[in-house]
PDB file of N, CA and C in Angstrom:
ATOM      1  N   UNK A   1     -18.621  -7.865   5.067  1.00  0.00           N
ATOM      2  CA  UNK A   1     -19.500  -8.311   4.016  1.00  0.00           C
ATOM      3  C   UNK A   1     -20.281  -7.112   3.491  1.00  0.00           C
ATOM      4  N   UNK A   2     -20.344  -6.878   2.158  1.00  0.00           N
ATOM      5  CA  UNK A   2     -20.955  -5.888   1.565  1.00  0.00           C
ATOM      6  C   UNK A   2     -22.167  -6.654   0.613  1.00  0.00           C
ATOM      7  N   UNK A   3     -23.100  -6.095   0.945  1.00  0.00           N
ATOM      8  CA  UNK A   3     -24.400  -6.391   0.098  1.00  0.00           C
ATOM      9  C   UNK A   3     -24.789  -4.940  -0.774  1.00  0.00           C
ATOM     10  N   UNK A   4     -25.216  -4.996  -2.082  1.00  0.00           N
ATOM     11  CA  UNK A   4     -25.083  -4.054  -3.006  1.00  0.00           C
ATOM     12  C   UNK A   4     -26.911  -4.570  -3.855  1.00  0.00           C
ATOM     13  N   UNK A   5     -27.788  -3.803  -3.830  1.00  0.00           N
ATOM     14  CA  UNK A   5     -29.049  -4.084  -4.556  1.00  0.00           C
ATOM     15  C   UNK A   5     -28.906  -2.816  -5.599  1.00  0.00           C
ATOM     16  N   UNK A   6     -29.690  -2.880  -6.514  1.00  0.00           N
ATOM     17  CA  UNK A   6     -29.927  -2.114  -7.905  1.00  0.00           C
ATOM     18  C   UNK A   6     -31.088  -1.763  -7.753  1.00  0.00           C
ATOM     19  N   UNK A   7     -31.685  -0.852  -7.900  1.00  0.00           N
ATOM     20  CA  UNK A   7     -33.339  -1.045  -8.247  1.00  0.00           C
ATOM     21  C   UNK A   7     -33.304  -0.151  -9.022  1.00  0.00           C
ATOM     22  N   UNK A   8     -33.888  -0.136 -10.242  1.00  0.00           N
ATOM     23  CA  UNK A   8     -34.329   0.914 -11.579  1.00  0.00           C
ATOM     24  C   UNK A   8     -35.858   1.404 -11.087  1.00  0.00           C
ATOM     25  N   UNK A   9     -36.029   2.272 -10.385  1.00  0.00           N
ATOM     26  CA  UNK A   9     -37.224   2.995 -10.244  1.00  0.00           C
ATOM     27  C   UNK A   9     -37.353   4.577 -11.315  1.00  0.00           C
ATOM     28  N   UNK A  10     -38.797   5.159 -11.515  1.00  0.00           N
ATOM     29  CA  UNK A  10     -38.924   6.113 -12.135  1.00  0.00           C
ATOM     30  C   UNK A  10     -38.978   7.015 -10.967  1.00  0.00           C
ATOM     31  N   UNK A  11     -38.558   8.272 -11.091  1.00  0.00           N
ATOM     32  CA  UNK A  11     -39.212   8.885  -9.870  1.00  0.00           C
ATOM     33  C   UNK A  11     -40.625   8.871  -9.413  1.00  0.00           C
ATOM     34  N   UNK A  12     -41.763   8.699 -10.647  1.00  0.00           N
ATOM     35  CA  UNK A  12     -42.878   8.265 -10.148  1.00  0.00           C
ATOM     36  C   UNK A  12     -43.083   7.256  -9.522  1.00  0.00           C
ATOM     37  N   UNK A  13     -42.515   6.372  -9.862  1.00  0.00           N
ATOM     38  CA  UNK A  13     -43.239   5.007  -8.931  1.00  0.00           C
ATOM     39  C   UNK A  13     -42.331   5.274  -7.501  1.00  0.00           C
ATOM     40  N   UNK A  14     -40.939   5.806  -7.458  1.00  0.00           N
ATOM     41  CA  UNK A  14     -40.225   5.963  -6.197  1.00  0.00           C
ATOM     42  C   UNK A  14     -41.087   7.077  -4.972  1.00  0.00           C
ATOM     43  N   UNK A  15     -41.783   8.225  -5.904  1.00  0.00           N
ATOM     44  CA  UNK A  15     -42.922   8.916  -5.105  1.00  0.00           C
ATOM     45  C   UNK A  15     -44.014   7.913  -4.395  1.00  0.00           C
ATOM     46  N   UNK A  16     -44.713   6.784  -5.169  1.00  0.00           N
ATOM     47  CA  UNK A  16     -45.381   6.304  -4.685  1.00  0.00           C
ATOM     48  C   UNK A  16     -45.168   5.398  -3.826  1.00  0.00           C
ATOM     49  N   UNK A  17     -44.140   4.426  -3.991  1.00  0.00           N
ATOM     50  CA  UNK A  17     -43.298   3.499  -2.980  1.00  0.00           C
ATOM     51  C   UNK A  17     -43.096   4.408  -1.775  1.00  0.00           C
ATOM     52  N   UNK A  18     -42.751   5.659  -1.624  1.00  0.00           N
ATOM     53  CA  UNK A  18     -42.329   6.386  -0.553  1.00  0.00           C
ATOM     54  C   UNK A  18     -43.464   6.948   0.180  1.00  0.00           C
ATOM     55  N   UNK A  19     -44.915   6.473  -0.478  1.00  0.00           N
ATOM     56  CA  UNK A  19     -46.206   7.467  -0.017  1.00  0.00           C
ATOM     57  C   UNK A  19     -46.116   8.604   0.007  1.00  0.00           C
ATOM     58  N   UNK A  20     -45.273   9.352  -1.032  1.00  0.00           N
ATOM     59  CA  UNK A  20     -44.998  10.821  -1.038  1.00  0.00           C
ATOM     60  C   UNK A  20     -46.659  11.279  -2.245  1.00  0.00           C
ATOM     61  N   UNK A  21     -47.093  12.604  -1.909  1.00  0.00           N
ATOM     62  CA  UNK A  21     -48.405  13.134  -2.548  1.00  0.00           C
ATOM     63  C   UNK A  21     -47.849  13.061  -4.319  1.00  0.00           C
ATOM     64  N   UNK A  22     -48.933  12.935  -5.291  1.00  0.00           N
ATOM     65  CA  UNK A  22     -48.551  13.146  -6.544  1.00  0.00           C
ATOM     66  C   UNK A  22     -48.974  14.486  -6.556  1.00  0.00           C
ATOM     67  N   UNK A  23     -47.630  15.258  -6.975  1.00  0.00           N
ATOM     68  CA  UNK A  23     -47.253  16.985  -7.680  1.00  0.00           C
ATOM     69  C   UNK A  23     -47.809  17.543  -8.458  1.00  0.00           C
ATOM     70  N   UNK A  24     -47.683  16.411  -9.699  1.00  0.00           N
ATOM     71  CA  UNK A  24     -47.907  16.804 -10.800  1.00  0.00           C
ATOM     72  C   UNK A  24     -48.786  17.926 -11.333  1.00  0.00           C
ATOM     73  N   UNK A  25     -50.023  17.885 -10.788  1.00  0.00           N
ATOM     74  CA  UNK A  25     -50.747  18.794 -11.463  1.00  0.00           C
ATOM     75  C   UNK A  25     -50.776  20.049 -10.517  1.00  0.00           C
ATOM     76  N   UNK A  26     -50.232  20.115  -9.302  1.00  0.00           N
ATOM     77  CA  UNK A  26     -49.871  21.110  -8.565  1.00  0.00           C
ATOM     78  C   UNK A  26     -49.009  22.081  -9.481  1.00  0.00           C
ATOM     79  N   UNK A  27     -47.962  21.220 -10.057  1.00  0.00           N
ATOM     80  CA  UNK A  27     -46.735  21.649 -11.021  1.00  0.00           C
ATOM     81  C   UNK A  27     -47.050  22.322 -12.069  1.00  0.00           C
ATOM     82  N   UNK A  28     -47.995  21.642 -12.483  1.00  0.00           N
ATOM     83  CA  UNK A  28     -48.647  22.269 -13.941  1.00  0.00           C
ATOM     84  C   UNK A  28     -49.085  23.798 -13.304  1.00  0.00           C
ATOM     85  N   UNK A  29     -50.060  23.769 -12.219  1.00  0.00           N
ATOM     86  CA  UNK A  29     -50.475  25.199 -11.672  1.00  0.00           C
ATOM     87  C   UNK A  29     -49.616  25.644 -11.440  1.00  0.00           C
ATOM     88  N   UNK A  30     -48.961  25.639 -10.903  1.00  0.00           N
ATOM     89  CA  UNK A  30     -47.414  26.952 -10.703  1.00  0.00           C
ATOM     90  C   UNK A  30     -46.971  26.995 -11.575  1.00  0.00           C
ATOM     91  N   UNK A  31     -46.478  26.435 -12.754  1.00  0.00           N
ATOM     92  CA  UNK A  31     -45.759  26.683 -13.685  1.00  0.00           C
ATOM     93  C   UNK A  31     -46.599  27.887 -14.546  1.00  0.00           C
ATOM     94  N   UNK A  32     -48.115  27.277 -14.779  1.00  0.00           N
ATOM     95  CA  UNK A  32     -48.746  28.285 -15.700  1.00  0.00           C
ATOM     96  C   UNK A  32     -49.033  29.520 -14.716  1.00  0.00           C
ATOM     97  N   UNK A  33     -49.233  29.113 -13.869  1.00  0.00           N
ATOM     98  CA  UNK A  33     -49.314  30.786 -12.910  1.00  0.00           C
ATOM     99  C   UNK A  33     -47.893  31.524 -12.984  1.00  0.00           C
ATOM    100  N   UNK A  34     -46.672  31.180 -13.238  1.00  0.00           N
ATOM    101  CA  UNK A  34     -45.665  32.283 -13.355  1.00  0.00           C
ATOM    102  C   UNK A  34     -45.619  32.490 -15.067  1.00  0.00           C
ATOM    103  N   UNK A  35     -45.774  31.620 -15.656  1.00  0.00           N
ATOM    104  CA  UNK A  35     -45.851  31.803 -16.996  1.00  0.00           C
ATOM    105  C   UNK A  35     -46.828  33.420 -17.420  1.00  0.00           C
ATOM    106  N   UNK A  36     -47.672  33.327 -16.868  1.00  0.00           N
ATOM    107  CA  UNK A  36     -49.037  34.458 -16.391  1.00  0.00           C
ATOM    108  C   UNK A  36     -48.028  35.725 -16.036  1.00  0.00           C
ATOM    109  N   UNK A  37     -47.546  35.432 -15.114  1.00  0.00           N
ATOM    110  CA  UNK A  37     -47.026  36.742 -14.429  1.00  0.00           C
ATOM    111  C   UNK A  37     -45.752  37.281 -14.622  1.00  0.00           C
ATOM    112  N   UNK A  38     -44.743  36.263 -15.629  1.00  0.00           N
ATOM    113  CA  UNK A  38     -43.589  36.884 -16.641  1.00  0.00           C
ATOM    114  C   UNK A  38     -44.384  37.479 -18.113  1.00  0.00           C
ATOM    115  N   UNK A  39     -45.508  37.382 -18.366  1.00  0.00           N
ATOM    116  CA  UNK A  39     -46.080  37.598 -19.418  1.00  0.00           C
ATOM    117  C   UNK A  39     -46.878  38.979 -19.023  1.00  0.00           C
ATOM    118  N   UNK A  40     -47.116  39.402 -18.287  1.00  0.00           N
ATOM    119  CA  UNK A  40     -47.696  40.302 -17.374  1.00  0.00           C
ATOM    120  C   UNK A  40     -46.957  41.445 -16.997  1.00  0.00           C
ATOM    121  N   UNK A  41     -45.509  40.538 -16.616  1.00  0.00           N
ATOM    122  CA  UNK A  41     -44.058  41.505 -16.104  1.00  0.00           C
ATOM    123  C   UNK A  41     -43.312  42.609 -17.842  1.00  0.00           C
ATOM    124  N   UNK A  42     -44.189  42.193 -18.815  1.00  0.00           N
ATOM    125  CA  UNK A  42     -43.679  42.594 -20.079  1.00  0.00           C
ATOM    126  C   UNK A  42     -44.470  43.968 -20.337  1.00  0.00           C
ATOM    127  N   UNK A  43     -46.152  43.466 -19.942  1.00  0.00           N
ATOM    128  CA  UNK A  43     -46.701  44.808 -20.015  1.00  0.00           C
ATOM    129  C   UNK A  43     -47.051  45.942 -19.212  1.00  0.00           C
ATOM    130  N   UNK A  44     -45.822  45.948 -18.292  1.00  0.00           N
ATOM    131  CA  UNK A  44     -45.862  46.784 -16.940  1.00  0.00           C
ATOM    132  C   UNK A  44     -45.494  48.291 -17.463  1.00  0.00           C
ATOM    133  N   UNK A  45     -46.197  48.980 -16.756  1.00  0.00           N
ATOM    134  CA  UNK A  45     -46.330  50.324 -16.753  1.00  0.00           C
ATOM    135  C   UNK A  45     -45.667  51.161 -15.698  1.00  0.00           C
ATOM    136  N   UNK A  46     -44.368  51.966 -15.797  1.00  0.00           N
ATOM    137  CA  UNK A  46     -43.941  52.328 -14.776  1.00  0.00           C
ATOM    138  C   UNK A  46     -45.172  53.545 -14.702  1.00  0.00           C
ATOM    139  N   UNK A  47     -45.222  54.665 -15.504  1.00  0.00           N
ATOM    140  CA  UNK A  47     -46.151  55.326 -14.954  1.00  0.00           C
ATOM    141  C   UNK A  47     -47.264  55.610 -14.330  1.00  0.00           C
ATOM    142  N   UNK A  48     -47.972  54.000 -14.838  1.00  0.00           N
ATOM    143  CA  UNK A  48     -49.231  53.917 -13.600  1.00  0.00           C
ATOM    144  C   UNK A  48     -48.933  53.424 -12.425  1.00  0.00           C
ATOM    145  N   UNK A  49     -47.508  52.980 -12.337  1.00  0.00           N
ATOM    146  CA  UNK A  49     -47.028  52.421 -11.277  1.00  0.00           C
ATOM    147  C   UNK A  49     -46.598  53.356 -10.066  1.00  0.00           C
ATOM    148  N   UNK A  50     -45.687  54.163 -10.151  1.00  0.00           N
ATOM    149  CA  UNK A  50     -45.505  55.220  -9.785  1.00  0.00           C
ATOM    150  C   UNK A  50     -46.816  56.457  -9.241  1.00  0.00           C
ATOM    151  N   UNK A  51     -47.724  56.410  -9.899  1.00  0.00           N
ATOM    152  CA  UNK A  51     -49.070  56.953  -9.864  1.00  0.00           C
ATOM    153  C   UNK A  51     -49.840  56.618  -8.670  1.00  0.00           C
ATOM    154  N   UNK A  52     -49.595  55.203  -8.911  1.00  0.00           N
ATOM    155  CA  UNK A  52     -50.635  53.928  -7.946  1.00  0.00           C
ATOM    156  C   UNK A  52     -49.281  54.489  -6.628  1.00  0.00           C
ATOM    157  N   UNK A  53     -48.388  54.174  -6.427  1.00  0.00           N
ATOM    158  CA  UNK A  53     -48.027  53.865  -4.992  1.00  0.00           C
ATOM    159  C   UNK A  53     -46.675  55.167  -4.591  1.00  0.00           C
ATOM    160  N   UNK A  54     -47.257  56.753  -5.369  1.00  0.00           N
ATOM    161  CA  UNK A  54     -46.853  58.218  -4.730  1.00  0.00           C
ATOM    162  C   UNK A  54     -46.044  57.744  -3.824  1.00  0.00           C
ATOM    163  N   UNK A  55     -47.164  58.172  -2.759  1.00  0.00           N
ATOM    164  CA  UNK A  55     -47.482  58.191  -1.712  1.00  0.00           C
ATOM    165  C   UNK A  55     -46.837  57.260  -0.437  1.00  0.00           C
ATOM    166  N   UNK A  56     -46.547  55.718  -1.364  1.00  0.00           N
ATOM    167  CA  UNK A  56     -45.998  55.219  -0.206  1.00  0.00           C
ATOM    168  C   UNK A  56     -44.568  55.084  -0.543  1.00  0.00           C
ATOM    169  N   UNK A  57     -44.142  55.676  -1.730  1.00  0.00           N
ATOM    170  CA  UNK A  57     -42.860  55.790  -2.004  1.00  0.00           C
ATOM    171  C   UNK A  57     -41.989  57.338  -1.579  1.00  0.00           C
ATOM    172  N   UNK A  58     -43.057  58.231  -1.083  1.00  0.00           N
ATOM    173  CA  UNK A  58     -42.659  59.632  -0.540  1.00  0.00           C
ATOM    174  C   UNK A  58     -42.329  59.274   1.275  1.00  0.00           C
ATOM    175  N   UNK A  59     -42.948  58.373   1.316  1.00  0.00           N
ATOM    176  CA  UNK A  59     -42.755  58.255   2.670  1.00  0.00           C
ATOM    177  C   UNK A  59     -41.454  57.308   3.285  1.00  0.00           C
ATOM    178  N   UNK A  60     -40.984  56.664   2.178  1.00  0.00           N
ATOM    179  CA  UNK A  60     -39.789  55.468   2.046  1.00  0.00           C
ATOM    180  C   UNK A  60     -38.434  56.002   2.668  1.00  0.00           C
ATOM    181  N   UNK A  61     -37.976  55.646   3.443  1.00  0.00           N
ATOM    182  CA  UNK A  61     -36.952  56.107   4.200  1.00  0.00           C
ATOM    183  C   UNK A  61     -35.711  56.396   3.136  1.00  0.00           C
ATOM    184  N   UNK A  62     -35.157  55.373   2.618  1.00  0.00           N
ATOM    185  CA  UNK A  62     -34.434  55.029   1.272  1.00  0.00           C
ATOM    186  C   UNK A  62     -34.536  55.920   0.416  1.00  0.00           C
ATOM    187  N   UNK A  63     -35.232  55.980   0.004  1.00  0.00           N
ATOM    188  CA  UNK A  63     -35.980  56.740  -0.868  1.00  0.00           C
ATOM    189  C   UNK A  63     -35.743  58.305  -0.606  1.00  0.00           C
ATOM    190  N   UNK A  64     -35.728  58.747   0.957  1.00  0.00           N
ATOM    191  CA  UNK A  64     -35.769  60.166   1.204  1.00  0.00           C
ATOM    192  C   UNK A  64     -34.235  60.382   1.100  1.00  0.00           C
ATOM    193  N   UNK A  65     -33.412  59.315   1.642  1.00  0.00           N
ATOM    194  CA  UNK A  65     -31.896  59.351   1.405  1.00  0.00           C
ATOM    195  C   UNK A  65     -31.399  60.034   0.176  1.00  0.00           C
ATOM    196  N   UNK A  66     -32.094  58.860  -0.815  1.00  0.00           N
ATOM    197  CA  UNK A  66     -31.477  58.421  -2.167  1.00  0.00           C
ATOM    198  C   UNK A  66     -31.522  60.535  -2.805  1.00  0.00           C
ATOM    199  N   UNK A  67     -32.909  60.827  -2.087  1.00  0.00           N
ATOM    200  CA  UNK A  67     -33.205  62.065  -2.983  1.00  0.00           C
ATOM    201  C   UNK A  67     -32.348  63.633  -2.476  1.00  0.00           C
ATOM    202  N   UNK A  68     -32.460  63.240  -0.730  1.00  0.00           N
ATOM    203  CA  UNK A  68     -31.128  64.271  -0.283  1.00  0.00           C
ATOM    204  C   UNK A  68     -29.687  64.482  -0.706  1.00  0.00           C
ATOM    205  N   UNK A  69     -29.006  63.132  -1.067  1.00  0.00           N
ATOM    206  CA  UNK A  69     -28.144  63.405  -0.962  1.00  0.00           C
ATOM    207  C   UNK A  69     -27.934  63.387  -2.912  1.00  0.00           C
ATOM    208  N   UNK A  70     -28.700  62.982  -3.921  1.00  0.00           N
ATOM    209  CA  UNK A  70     -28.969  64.115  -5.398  1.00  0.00           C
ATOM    210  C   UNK A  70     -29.289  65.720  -5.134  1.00  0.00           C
ATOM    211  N   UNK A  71     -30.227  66.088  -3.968  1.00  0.00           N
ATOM    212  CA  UNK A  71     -30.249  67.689  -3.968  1.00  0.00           C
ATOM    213  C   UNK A  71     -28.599  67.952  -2.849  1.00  0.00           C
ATOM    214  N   UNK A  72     -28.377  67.396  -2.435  1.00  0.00           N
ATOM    215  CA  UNK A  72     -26.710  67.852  -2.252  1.00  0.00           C
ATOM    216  C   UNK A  72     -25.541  67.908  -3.122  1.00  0.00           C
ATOM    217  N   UNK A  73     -25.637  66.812  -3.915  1.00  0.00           N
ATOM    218  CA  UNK A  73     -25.288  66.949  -5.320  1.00  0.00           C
ATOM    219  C   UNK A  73     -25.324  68.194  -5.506  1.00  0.00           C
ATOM    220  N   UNK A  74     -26.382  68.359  -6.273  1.00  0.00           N
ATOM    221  CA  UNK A  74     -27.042  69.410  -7.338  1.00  0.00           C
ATOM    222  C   UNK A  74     -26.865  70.506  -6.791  1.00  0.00           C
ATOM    223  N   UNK A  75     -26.718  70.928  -5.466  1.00  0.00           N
ATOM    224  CA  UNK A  75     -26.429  72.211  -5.060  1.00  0.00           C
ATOM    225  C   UNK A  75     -24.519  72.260  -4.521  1.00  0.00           C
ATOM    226  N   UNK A  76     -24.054  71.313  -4.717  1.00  0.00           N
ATOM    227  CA  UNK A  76     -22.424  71.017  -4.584  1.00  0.00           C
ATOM    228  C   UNK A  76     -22.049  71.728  -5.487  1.00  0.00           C
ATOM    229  N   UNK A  77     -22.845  71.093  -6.569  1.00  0.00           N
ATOM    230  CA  UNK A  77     -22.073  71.715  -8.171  1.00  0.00           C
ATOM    231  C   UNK A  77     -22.533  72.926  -8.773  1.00  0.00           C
ATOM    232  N   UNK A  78     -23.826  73.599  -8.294  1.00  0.00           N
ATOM    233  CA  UNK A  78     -24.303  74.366  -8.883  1.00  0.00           C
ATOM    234  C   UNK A  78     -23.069  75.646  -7.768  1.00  0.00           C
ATOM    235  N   UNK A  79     -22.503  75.499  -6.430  1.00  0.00           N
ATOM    236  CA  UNK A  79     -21.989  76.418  -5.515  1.00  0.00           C
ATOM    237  C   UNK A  79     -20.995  76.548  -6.715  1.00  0.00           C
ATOM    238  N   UNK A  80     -19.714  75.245  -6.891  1.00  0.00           N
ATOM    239  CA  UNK A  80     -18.906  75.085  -7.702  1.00  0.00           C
ATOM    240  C   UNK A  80     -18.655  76.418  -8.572  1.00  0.00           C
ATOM    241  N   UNK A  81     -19.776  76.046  -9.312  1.00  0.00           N
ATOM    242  CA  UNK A  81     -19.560  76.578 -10.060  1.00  0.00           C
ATOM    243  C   UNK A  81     -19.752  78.569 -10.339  1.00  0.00           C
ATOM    244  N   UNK A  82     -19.963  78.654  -8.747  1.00  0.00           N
ATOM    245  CA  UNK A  82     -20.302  80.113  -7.982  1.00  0.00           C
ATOM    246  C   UNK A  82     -18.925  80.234  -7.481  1.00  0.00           C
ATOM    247  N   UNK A  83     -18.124  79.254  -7.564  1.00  0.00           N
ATOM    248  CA  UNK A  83     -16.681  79.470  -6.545  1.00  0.00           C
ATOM    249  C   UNK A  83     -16.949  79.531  -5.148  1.00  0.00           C
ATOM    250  N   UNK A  84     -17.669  78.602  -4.590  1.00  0.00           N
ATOM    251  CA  UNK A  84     -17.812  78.863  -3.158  1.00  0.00           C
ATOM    252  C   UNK A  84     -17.914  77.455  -3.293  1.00  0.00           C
ATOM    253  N   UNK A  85     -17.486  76.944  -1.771  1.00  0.00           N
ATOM    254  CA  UNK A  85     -17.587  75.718  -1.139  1.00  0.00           C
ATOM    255  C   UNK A  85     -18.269  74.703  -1.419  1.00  0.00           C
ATOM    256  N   UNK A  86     -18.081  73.238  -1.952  1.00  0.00           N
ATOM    257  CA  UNK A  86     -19.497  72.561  -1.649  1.00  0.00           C
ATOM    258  C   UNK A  86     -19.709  72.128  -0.258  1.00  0.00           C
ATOM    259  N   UNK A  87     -21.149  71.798  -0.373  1.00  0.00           N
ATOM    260  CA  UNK A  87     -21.911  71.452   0.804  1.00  0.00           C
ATOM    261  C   UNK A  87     -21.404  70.205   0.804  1.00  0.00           C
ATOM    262  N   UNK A  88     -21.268  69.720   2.263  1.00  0.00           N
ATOM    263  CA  UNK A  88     -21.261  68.162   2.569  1.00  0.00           C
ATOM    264  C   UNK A  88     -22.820  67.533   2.424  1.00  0.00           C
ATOM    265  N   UNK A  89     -22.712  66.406   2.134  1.00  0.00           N
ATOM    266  CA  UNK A  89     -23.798  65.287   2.130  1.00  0.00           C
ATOM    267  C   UNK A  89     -24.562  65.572   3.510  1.00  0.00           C
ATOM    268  N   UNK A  90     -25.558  65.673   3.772  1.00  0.00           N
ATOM    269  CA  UNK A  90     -26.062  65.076   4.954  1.00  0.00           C
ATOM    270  C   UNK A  90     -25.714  63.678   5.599  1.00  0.00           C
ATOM    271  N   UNK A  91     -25.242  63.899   6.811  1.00  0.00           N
ATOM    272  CA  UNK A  91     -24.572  62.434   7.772  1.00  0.00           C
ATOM    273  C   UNK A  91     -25.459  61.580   7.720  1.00  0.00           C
ATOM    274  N   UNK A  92     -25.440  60.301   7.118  1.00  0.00           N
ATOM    275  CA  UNK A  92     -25.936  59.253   7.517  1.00  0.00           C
ATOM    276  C   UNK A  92     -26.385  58.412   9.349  1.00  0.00           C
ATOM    277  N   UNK A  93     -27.408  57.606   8.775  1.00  0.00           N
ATOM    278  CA  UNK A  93     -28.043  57.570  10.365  1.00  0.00           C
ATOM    279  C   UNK A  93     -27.276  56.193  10.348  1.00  0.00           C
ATOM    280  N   UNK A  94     -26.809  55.595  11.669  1.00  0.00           N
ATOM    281  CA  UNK A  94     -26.044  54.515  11.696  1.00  0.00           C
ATOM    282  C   UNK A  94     -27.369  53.494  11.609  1.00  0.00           C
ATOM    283  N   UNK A  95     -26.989  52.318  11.324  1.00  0.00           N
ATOM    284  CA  UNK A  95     -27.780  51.382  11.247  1.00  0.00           C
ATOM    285  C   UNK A  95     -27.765  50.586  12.521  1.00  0.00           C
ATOM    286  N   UNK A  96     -29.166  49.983  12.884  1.00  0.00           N
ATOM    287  CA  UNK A  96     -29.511  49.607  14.458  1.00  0.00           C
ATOM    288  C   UNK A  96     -29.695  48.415  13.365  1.00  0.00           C
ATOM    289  N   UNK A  97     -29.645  47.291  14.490  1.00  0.00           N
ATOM    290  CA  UNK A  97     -29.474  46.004  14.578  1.00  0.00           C
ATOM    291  C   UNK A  97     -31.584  45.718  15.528  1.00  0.00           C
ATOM    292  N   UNK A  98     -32.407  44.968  14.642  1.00  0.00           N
ATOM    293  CA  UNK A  98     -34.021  44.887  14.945  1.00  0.00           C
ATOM    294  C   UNK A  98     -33.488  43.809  16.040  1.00  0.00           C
ATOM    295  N   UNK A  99     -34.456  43.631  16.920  1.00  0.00           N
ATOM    296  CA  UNK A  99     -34.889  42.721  18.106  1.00  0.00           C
ATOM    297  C   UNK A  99     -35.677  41.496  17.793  1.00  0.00           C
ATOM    298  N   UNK A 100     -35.429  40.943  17.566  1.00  0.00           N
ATOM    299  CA  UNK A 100     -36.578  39.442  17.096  1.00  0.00           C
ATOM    300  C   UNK A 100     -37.015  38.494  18.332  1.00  0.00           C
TER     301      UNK A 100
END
């Protein structure tokens, strides 16, 4: 035996039937708070950006990579073009697996 009911609910009234919290104006706040901060993301400044956080981008592991192995580059091609050897890349550090 199969029994089959219909019910036409709105999701609002199905929130409230379920005692679930009303969103709504939670929704409204997040929405206008990213609205804020894609509007914000337009008038970004790399140079004060860069300015503001030197310091913690000199210290960036990535970052020290990314820049060794452009001055290996740059001195590959500059040998090149001396007719002498290029330099190899500096060896990469293997990647460790963190402890949680």
């Amino acid at each position: 035996m199969q029994i089959k009911i219909e019910v036409d609910l709105s999701p609002e009234e199905l929130r409230r039937f379920l005692g679930l919290p009303d969103v709504g104006g939670l929704q409204e706040d997040v929405v206008a708070f990213l609205r804020d901060k894609v509007s914000q993301a337009g008038e970004f400044d790399p140079a004060a950006f860069l300015k503001g956080n030197l310091e913690s981008l000199r210290r960036n592991p990535a970052l020290q990579r990314l820049l060794e192995g452009a001055r290996a580059r740059a001195a590959g091609a500059a040998n090149e073009s001396a007719d002498e050897p290029a330099a190899e890349p500096p060896p990469r550090r293997p990647r460790t697996r963190r402890r949680r």
